[in-house]
C-alpha atoms as a PDB file:
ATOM      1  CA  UNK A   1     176.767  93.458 218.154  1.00  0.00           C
ATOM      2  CA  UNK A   2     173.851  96.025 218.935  1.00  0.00           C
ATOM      3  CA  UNK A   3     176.383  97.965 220.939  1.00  0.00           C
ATOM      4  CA  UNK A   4     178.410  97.937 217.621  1.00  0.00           C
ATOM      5  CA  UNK A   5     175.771  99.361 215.781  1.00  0.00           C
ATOM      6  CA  UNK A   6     174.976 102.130 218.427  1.00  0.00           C
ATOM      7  CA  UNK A   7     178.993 103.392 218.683  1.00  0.00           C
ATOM      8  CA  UNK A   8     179.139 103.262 215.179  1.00  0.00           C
ATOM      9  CA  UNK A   9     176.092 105.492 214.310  1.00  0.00           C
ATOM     10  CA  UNK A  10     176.919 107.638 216.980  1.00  0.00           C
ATOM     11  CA  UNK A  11     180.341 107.934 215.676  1.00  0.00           C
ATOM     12  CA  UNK A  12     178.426 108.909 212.018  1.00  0.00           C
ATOM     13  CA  UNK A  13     176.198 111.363 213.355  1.00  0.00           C
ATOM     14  CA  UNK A  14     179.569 113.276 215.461  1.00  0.00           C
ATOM     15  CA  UNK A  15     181.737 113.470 212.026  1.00  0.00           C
ATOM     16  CA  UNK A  16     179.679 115.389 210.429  1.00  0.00           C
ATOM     17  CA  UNK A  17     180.647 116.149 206.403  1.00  0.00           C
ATOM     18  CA  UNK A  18     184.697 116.265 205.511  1.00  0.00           C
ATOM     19  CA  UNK A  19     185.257 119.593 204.152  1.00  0.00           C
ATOM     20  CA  UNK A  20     188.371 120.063 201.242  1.00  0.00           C
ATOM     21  CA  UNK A  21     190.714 121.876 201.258  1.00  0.00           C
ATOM     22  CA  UNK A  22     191.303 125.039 198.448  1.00  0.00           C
ATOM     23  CA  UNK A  23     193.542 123.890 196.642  1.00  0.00           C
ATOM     24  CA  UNK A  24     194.267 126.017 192.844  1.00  0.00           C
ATOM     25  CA  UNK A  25     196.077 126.145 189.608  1.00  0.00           C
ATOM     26  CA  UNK A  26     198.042 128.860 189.706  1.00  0.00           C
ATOM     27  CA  UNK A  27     199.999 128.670 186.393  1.00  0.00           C
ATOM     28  CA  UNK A  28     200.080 126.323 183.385  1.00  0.00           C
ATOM     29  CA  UNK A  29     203.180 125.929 181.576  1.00  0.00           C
ATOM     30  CA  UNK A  30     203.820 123.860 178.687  1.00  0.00           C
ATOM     31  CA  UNK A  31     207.097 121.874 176.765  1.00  0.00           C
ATOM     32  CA  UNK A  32     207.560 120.540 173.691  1.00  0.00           C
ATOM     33  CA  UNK A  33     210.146 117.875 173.350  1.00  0.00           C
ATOM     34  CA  UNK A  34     212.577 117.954 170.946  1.00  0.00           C
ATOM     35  CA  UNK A  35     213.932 115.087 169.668  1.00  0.00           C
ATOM     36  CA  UNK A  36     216.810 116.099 167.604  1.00  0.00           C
ATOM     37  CA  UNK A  37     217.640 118.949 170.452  1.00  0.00           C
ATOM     38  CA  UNK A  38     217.121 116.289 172.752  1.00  0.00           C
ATOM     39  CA  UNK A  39     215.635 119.140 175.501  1.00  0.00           C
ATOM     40  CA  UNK A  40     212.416 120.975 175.862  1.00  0.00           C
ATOM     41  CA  UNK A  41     211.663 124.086 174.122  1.00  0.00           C
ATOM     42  CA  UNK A  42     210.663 127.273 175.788  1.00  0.00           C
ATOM     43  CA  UNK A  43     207.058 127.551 177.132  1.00  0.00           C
ATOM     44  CA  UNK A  44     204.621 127.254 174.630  1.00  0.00           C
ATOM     45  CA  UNK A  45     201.451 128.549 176.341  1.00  0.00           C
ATOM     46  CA  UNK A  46     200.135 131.694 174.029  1.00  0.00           C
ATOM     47  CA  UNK A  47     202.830 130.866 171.129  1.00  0.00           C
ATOM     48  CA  UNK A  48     201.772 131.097 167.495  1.00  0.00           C
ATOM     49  CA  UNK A  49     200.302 127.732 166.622  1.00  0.00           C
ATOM     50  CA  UNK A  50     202.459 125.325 165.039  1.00  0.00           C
ATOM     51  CA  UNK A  51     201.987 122.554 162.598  1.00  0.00           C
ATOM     52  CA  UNK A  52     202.772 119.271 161.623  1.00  0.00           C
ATOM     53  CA  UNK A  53     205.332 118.641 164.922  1.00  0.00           C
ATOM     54  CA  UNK A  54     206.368 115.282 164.312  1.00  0.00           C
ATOM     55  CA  UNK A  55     207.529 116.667 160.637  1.00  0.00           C
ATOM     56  CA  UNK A  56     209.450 119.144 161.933  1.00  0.00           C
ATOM     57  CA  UNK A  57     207.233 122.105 162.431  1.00  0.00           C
ATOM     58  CA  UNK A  58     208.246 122.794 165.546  1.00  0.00           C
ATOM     59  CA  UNK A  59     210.873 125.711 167.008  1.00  0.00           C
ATOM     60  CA  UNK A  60     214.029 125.566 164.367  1.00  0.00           C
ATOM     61  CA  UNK A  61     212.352 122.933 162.326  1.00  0.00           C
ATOM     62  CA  UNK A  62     212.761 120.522 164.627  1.00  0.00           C
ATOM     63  CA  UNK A  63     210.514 117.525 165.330  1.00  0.00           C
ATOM     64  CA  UNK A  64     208.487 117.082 168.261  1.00  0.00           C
ATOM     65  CA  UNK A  65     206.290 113.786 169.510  1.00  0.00           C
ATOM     66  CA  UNK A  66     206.024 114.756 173.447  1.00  0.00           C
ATOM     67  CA  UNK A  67     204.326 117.787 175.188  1.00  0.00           C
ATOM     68  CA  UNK A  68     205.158 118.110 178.998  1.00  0.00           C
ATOM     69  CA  UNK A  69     202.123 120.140 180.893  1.00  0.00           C
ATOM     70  CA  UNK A  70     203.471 121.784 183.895  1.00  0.00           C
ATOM     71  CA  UNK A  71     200.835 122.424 186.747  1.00  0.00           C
ATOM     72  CA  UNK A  72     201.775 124.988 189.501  1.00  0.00           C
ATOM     73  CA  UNK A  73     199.108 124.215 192.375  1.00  0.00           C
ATOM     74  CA  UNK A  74     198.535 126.653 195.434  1.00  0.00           C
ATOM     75  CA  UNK A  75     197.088 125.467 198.585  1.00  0.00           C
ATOM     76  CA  UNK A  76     197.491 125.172 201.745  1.00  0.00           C
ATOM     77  CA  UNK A  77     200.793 122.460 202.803  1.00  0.00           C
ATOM     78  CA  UNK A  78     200.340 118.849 202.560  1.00  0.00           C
ATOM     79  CA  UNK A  79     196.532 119.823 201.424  1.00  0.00           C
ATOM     80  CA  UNK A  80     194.230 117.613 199.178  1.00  0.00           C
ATOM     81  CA  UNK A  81     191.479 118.159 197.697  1.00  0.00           C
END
C-alpha cells in the first residue's frame, strides 16, 4: 500500500497542471421560428426589435414561440476547453 501511495504522488507531482485549449466564438447567429411558415426566419442578430412574437409580431405578422441560437466556435480540432 505505501508503494501505492509513493507511485501515485510521484505520478501527481510529474503531471503537472492540464492546460485548455483556445477555443472561441466566432459568430452568433440567431432564428426565430415561425409557426405558421413552419421555417426559421432570416438572422435576427442586429434587427429592429420586435414585439409581442407569440401575437404575431414577428417577420410578416407571423407568430413566433422558439428562438434557435447558432454558435460558430473556432479552435483547434477535436479541442475542449
Amino acid at each position: 500500500m505505501k508503494r501505492f501511495a509513493v507511485a501515485a504522488a510521484a505520478l501527481a507531482a510529474l503531471s503537472g497542471p492540464a492546460l485548455g485549449a483556445e477555443v472561441r466564438i466566432t459568430d452568433v447567429r440567431a432564428y426565430l421560428f415561425l409557426e405558421r411558415a413552419g421555417k426559421l426566419s432570416e438572422d435576427i442578430v442586429g434587427a429592429p426589435p420586435f414585439e409581442n412574437l407569440p401575437k404575431g409580431g414577428g417577420p410578416n405578422h407571423d407568430t413566433a414561440t422558439g428562438i434557435l441560437v447558432d454558435l460558430v466556435f473556432s479552435g483547434d480540432k477535436n479541442s475542449a476547453p
